[in-house]
C-alpha atoms as a PDB file:
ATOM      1  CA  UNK A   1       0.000   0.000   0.000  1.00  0.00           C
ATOM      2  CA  UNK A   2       1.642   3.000  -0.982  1.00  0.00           C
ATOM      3  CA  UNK A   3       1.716   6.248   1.317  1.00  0.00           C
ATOM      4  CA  UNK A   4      -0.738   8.317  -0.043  1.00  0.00           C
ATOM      5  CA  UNK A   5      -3.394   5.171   0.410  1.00  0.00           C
ATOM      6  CA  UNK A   6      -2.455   4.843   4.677  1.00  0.00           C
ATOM      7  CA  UNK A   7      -2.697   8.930   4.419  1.00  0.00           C
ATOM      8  CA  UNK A   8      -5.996   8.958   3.304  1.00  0.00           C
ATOM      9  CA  UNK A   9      -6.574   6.434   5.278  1.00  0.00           C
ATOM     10  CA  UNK A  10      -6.014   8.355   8.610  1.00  0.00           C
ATOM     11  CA  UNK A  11      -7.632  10.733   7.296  1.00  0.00           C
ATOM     12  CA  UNK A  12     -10.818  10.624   8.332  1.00  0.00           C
ATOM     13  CA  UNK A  13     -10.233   9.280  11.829  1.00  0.00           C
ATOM     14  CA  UNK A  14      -8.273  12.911  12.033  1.00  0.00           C
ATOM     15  CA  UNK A  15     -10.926  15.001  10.763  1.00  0.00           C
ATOM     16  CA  UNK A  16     -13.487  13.427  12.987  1.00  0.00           C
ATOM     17  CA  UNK A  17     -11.124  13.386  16.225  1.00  0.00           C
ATOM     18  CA  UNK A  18      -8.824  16.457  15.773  1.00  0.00           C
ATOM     19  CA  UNK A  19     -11.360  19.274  14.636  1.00  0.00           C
ATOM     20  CA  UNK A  20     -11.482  22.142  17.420  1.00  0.00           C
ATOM     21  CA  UNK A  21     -11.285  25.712  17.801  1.00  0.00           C
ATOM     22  CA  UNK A  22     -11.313  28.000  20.685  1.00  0.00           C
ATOM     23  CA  UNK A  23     -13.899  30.226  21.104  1.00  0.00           C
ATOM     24  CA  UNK A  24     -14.337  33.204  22.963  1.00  0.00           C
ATOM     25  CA  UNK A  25     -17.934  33.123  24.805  1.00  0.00           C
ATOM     26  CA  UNK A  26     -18.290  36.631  25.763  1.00  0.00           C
ATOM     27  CA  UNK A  27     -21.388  38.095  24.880  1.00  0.00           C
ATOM     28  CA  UNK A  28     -22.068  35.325  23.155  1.00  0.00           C
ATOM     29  CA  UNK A  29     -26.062  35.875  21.913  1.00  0.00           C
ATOM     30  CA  UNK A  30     -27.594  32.332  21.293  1.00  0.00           C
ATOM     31  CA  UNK A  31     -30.325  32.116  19.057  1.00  0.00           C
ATOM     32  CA  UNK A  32     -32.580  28.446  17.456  1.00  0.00           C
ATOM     33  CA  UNK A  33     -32.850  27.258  14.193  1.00  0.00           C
ATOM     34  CA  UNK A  34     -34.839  24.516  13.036  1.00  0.00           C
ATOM     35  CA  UNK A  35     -34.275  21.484  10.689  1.00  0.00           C
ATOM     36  CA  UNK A  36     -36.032  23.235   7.510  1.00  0.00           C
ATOM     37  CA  UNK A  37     -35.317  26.560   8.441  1.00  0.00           C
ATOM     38  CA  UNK A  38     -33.570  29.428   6.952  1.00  0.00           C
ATOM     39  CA  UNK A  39     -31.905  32.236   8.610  1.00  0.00           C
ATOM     40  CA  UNK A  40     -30.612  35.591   7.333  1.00  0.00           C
ATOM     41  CA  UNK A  41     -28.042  37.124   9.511  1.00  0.00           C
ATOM     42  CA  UNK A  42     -25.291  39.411   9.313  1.00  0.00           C
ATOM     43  CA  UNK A  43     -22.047  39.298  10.957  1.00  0.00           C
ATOM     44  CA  UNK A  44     -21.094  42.534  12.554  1.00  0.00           C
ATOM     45  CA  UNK A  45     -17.963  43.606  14.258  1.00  0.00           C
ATOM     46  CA  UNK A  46     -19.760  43.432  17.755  1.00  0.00           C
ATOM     47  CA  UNK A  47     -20.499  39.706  17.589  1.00  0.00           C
ATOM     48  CA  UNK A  48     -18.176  37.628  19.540  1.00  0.00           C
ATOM     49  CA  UNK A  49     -14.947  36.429  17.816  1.00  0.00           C
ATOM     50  CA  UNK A  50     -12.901  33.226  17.886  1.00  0.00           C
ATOM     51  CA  UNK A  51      -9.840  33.172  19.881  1.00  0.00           C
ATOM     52  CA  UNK A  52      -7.953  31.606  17.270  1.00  0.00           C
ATOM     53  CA  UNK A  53      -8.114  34.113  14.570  1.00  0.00           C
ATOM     54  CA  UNK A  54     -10.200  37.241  15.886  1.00  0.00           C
ATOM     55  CA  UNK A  55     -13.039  36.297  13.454  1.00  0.00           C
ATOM     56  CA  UNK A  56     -16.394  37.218  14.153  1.00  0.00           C
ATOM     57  CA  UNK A  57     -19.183  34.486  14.509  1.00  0.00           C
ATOM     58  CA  UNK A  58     -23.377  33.689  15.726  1.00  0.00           C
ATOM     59  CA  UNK A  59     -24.754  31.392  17.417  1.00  0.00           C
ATOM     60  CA  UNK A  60     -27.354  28.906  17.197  1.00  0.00           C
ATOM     61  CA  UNK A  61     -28.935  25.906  18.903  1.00  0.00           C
ATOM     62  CA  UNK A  62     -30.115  22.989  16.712  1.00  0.00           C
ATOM     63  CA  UNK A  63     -32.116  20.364  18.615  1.00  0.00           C
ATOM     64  CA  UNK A  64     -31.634  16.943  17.183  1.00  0.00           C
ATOM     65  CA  UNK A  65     -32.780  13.033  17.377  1.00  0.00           C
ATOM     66  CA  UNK A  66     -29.940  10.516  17.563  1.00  0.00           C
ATOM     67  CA  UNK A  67     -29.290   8.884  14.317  1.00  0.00           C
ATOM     68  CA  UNK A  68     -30.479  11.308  12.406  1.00  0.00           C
ATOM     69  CA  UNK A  69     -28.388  12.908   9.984  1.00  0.00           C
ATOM     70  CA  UNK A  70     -28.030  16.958   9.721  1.00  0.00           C
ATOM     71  CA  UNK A  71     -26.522  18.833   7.007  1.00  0.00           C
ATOM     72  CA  UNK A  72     -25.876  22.789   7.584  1.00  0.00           C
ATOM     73  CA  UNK A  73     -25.529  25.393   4.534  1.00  0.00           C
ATOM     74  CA  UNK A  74     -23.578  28.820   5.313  1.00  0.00           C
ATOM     75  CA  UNK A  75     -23.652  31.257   2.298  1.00  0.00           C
ATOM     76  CA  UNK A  76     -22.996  34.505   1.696  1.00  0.00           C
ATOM     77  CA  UNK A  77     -21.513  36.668  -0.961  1.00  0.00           C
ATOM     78  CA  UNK A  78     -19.957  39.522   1.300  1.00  0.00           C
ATOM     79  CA  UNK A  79     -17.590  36.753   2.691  1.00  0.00           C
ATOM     80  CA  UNK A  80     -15.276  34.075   2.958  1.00  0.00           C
ATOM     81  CA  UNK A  81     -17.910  31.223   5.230  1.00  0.00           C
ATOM     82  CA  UNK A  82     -16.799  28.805   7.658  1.00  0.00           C
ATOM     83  CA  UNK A  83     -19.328  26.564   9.801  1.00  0.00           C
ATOM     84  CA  UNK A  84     -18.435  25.710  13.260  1.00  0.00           C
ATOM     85  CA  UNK A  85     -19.937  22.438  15.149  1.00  0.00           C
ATOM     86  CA  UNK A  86     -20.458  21.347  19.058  1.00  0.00           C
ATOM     87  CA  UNK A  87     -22.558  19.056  21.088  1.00  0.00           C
ATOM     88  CA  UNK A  88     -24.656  21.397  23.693  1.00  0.00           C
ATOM     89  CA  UNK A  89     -25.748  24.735  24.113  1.00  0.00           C
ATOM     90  CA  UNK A  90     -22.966  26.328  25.238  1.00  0.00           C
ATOM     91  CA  UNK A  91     -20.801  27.880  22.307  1.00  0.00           C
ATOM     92  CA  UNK A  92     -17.626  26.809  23.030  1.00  0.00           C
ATOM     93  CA  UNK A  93     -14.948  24.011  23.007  1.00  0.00           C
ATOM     94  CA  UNK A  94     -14.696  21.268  22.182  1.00  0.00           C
ATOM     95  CA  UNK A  95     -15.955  21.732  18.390  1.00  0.00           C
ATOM     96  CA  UNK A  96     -16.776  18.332  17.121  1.00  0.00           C
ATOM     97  CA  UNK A  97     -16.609  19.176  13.291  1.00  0.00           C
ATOM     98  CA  UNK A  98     -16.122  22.159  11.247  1.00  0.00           C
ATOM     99  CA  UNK A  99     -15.776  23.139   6.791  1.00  0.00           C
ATOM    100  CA  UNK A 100     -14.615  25.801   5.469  1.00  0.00           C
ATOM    101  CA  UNK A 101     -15.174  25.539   1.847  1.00  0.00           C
ATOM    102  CA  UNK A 102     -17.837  23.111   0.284  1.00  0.00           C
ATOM    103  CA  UNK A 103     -17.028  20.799  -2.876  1.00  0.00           C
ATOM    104  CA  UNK A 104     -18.447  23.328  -5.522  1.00  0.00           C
ATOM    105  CA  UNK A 105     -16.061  25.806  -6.310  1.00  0.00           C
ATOM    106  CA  UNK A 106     -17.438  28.509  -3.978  1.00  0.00           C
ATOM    107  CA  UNK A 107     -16.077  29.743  -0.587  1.00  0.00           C
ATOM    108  CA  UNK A 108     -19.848  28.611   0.833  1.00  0.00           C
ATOM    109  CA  UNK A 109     -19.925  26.639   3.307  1.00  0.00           C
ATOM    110  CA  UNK A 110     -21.424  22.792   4.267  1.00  0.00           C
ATOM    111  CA  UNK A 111     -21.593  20.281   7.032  1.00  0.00           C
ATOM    112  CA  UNK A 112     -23.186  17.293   6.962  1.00  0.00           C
ATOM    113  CA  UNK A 113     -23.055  15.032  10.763  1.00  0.00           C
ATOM    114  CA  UNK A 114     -24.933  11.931  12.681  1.00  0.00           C
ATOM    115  CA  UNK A 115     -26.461  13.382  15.925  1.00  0.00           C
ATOM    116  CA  UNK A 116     -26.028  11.322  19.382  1.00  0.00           C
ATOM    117  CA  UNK A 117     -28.776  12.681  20.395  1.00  0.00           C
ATOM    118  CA  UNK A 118     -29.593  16.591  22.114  1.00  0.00           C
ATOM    119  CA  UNK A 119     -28.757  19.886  21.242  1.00  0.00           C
ATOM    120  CA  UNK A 120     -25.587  21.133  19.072  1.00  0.00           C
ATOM    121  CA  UNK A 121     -24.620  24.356  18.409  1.00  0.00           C
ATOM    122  CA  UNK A 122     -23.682  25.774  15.203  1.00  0.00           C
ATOM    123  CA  UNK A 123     -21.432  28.864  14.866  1.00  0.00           C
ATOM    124  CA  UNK A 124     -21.990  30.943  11.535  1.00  0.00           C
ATOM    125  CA  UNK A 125     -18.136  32.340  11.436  1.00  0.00           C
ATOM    126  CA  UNK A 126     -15.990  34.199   8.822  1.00  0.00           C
ATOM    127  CA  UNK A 127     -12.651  32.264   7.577  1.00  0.00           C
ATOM    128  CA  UNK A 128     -10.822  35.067   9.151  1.00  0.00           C
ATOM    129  CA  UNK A 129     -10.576  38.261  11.054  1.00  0.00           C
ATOM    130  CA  UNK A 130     -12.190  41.358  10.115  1.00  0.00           C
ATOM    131  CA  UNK A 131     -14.641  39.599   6.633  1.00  0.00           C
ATOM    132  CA  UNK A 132     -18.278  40.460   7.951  1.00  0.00           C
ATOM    133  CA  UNK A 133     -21.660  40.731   6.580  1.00  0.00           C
ATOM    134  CA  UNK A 134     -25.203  39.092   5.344  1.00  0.00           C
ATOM    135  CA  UNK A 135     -25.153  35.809   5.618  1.00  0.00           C
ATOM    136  CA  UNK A 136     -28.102  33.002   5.255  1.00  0.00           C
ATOM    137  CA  UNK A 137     -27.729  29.740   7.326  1.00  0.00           C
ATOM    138  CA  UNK A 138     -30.267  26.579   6.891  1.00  0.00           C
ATOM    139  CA  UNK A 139     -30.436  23.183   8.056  1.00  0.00           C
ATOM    140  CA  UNK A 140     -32.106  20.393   6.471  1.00  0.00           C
ATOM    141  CA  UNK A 141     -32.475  16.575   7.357  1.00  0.00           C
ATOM    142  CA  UNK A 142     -30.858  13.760   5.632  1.00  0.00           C
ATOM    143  CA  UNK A 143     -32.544  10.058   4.855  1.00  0.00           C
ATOM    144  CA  UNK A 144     -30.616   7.866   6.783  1.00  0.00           C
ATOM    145  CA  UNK A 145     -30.866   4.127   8.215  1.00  0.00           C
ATOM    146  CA  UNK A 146     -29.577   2.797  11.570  1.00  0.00           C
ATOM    147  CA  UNK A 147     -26.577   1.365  12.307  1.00  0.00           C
ATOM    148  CA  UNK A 148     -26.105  -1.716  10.086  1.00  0.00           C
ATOM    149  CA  UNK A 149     -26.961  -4.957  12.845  1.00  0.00           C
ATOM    150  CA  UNK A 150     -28.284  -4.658  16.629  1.00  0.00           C
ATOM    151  CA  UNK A 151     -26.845  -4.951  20.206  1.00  0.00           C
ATOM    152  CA  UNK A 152     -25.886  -8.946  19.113  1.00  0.00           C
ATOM    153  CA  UNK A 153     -23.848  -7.570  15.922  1.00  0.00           C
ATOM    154  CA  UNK A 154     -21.153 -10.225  16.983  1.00  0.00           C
ATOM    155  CA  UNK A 155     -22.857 -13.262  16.244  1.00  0.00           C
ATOM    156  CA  UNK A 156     -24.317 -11.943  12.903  1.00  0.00           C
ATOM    157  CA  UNK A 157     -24.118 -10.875   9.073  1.00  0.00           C
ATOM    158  CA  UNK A 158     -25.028  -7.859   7.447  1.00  0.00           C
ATOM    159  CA  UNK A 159     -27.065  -7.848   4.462  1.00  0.00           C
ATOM    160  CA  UNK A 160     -25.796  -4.771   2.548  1.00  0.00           C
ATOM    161  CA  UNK A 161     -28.912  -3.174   0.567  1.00  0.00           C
ATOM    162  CA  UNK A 162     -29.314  -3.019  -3.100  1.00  0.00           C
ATOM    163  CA  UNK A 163     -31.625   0.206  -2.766  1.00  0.00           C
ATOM    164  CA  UNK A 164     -28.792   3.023  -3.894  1.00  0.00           C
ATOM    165  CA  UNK A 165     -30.094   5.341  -1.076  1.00  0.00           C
ATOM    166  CA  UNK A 166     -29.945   2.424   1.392  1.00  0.00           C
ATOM    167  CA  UNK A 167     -26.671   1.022   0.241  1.00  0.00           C
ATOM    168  CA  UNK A 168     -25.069   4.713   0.423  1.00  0.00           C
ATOM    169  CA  UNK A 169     -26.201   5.108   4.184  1.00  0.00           C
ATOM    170  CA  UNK A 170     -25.282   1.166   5.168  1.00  0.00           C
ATOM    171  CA  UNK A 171     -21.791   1.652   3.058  1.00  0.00           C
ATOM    172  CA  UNK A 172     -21.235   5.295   4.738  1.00  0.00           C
ATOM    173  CA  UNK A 173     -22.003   4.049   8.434  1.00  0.00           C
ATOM    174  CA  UNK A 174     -19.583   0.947   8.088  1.00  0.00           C
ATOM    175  CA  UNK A 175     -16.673   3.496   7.227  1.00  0.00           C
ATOM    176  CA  UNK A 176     -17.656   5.666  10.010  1.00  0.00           C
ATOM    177  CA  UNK A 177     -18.072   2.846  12.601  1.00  0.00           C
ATOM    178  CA  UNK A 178     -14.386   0.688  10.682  1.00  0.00           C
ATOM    179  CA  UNK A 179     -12.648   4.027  11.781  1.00  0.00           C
ATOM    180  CA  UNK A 180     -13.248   3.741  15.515  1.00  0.00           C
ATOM    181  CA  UNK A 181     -12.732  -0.064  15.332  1.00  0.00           C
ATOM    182  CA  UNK A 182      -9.284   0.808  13.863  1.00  0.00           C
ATOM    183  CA  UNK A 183      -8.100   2.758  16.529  1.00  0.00           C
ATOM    184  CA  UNK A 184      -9.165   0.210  18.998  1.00  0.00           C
ATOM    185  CA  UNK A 185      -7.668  -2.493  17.127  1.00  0.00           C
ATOM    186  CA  UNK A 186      -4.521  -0.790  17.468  1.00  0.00           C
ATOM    187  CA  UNK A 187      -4.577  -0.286  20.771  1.00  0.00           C
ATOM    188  CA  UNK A 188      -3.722  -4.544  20.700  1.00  0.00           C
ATOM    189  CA  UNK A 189       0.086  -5.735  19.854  1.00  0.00           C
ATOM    190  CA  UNK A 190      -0.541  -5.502  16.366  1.00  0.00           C
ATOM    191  CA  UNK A 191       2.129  -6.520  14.265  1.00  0.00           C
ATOM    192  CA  UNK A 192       2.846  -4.920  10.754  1.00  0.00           C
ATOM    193  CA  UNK A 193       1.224  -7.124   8.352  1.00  0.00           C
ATOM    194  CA  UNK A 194      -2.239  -7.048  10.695  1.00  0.00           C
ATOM    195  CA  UNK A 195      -1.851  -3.594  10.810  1.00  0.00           C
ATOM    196  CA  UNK A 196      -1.264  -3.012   6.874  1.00  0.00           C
ATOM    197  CA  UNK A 197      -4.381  -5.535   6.435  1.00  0.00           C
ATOM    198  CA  UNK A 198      -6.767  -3.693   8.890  1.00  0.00           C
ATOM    199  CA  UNK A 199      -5.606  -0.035   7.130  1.00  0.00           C
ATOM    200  CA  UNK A 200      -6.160  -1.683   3.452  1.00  0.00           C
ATOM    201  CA  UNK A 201      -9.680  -2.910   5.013  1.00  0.00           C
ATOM    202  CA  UNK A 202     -10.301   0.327   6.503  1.00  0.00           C
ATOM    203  CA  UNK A 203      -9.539   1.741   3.057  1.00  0.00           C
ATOM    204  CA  UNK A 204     -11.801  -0.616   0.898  1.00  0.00           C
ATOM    205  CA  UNK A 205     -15.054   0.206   3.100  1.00  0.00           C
ATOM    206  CA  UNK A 206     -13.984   4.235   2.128  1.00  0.00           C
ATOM    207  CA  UNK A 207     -13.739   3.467  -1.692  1.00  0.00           C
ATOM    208  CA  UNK A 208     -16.667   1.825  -1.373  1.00  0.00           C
ATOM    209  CA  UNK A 209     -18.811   4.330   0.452  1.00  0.00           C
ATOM    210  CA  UNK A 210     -17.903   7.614  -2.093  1.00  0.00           C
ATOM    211  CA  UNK A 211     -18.400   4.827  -4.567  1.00  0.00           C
ATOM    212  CA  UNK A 212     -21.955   4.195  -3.495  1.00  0.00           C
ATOM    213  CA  UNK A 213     -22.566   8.182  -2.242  1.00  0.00           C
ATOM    214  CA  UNK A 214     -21.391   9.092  -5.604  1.00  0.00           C
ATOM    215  CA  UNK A 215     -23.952   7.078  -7.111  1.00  0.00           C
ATOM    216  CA  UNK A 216     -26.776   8.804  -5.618  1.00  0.00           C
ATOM    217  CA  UNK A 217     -25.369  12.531  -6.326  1.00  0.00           C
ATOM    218  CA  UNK A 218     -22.971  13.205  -3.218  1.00  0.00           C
ATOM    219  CA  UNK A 219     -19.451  14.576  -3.853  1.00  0.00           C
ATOM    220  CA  UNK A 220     -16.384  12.397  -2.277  1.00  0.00           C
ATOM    221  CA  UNK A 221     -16.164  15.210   0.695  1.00  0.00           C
ATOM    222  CA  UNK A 222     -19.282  14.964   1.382  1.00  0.00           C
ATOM    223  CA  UNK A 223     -19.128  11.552   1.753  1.00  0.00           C
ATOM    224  CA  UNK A 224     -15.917  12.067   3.880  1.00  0.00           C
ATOM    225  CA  UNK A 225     -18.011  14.655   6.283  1.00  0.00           C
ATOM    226  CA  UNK A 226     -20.540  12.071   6.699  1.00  0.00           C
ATOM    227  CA  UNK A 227     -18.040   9.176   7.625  1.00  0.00           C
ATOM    228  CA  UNK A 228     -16.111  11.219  10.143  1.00  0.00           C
ATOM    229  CA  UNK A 229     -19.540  12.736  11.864  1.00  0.00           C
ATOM    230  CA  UNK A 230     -20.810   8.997  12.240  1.00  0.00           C
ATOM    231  CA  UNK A 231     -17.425   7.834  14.134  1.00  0.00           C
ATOM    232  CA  UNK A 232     -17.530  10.908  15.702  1.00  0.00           C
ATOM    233  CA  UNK A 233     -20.667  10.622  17.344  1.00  0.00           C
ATOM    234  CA  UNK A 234     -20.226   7.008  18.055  1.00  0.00           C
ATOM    235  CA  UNK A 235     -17.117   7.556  20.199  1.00  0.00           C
ATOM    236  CA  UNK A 236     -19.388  10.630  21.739  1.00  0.00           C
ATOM    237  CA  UNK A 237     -21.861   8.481  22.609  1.00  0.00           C
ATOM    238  CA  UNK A 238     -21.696   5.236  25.269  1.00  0.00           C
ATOM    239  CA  UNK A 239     -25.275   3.830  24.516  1.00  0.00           C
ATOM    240  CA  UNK A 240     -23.777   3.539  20.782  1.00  0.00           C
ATOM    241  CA  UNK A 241     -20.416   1.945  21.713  1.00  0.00           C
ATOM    242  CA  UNK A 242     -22.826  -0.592  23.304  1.00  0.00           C
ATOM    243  CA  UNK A 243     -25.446  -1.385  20.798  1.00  0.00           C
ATOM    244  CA  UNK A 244     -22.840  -1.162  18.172  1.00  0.00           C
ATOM    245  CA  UNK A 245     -19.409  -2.663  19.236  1.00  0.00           C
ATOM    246  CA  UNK A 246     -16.920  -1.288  17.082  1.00  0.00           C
ATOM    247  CA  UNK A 247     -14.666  -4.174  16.456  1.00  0.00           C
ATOM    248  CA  UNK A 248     -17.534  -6.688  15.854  1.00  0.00           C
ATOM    249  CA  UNK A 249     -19.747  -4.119  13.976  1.00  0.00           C
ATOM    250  CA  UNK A 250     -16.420  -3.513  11.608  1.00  0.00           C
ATOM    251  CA  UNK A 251     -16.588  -6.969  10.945  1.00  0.00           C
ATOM    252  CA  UNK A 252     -19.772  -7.481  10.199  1.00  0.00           C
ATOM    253  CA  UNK A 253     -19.502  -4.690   7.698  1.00  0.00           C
ATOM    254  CA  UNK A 254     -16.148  -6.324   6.186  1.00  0.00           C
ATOM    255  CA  UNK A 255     -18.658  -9.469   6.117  1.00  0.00           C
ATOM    256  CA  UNK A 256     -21.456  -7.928   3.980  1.00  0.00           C
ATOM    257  CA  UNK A 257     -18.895  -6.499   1.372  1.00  0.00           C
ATOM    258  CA  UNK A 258     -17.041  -9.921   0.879  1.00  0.00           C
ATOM    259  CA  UNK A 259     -13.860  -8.921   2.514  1.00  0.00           C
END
C-alpha cells in the first residue's frame, strides 16, 4: 500500500477526532434554528470572535434526534464562510466538526453530521478576522438508516442493501463505525502485516462508500463529512459503543462487502 493510500486512510479518523477551535464566549447571543429553516443574519464587528483568529461568529442551537443525519448550509456573498460544530448549548470548546469551503467551487460553506442525540450548536463564522456581513444559514435533514446490525452484531451478518439510497447510508455508516474499530484495534500488539491488512480494510469500506454516495449525487467530501460525523458521534456516545461494538460491527460490515 503505498503512502498516499495509509494517508488517506487516517484521514478521516483525524478530521473526525482532531477538529477544534477555541472560542471566545463573551457576549455570546444564542439564538434556534430549526431542521427546515432558513436564517438571514449578518455578521457585525460586535459579535463575539474566535480566539484563534479574531473572526467574528453567531450562534445557534439545533435540537436533534440521535441517528439522524443533519446537514448545515452557510452562504454569503460579502464573505469568505466557515461553519463551526459542538454538542450542547454552550458555544464553546470542544468543536466536534467544522468546513470551510464546500465541494463546488465557492467559498460557501457545508456540514453534513450523525447526531447522538440533544442539542448542538452551530457557529456561523468568517474564515478570518475582520470579513463580515449578510449571511443566510439553513439546516435540512438527511434520509438515513440505523446502524447496520443490533446490540448482538457479533454473532451476525449484514445484508448490505441493493436500494442506492440504502446502500449509500449502510456503506457510509460501516466506514464511520471501521474508523473507531481501527483505533481500537490498534490499541492490541498488532504486528505490521495485521496492521497493513486492517488499514487496506479500513480503506476498501472508504472506496466503497464515495463509490456508493457518488452514485446517488454526493461529492467524495461529502461523503468524507458524513463518515467522520458517524465515528464521531459514536465515540461521543456510550449507549452507541454498546449497541454497536466497534470491532464486531467492523466486521460485520467487512462481512457484507465480501472482505
Amino acid at each position: 500500500m503505498s503512502l498516499k493510500i495509509l494517508a488517506r486512510s487516517g484521514a478521516v479518523a483525524a478530521t473526525a477526532l482532531m477538529a477544534a477551535l477555541a472560542v471566545v464566549t463573551t457576549a455570546s447571543a444564542q439564538s434556534s434554528i430549526r431542521v427546515g429553516q432558513t436564517i438571514n443574519g449578518t455578521l457585525s464587528a460586535s459579535d463575539p470572535v474566535m480566539e484563534a483568529d479574531g473572526s467574528n461568529y453567531d450562534c445557534y442551537i439545533l435540537s436533534t434526534r440521535a441517528g439522524q443525519s443533519y446537514t448545515i448550509d452557510l452562504d454569503s456573498d460579502d464573505f469568505d464562510t466557515f461553519i463551526g460544530l459542538g454538542a450542547g448549548r454552550a458555544c464553546q470548546p470542544p468543536i466536534s466538526d467544522s468546513n470551510d469551503d464546500r465541494d463546488d467551487g465557492s467559498t460557501n460553506s457545508r456540514l453534513t453530521f450523525t447526531s447522538a442525540g440533544g442539542d448542538y450548536f452551530i457557529l456561523a463564522n468568517s474564515y478570518q478576522a475582520g470579513e463580515r456581513g449578510a449571511y443566510r444559514l439553513s439546516v435540512t435533514e438527511r434520509p438515513t438508516s440505523r446502524a447496520p446490525g443490533s446490540a448482538s452484531v457479533s454473532s451476525s451478518r449484514f445484508t448490505r442493501p441493493t436500494n442506492p439510497q440504502q446502500r449509500s447510508d449502510f456503506d457510509t455508516l460501516c466506514a464511520g463505525v471501521a474508523v473507531v474499530g481501527l483505533l481500537m484495534l490498534m490499541e492490541q500488539d498488532l504486528s505490521d502485516d495485521d496492521l497493513m491488512r486492517y488499514l487496506e480494510q479500513n480503506y476498501e469500506l472508504t472506496l466503497s462508500a464515495r463509490a456508493s454516495g457518488a452514485a446517488i449525487g454526493k461529492t467524495e467530501a461529502e461523503v468524507d463529512d458524513e463518515i467522520a460525523s458517524y465515528g464521531a458521534a459514536l465515540m461521543t456516545s456510550d449507549e452507541l459503543m454498546r449497541d454497536y461494538p466497534p470491532i464486531a460491527t467492523r466486521q460485520g460490515c467487512l462481512d457484507a462487502s465480501g472482505r
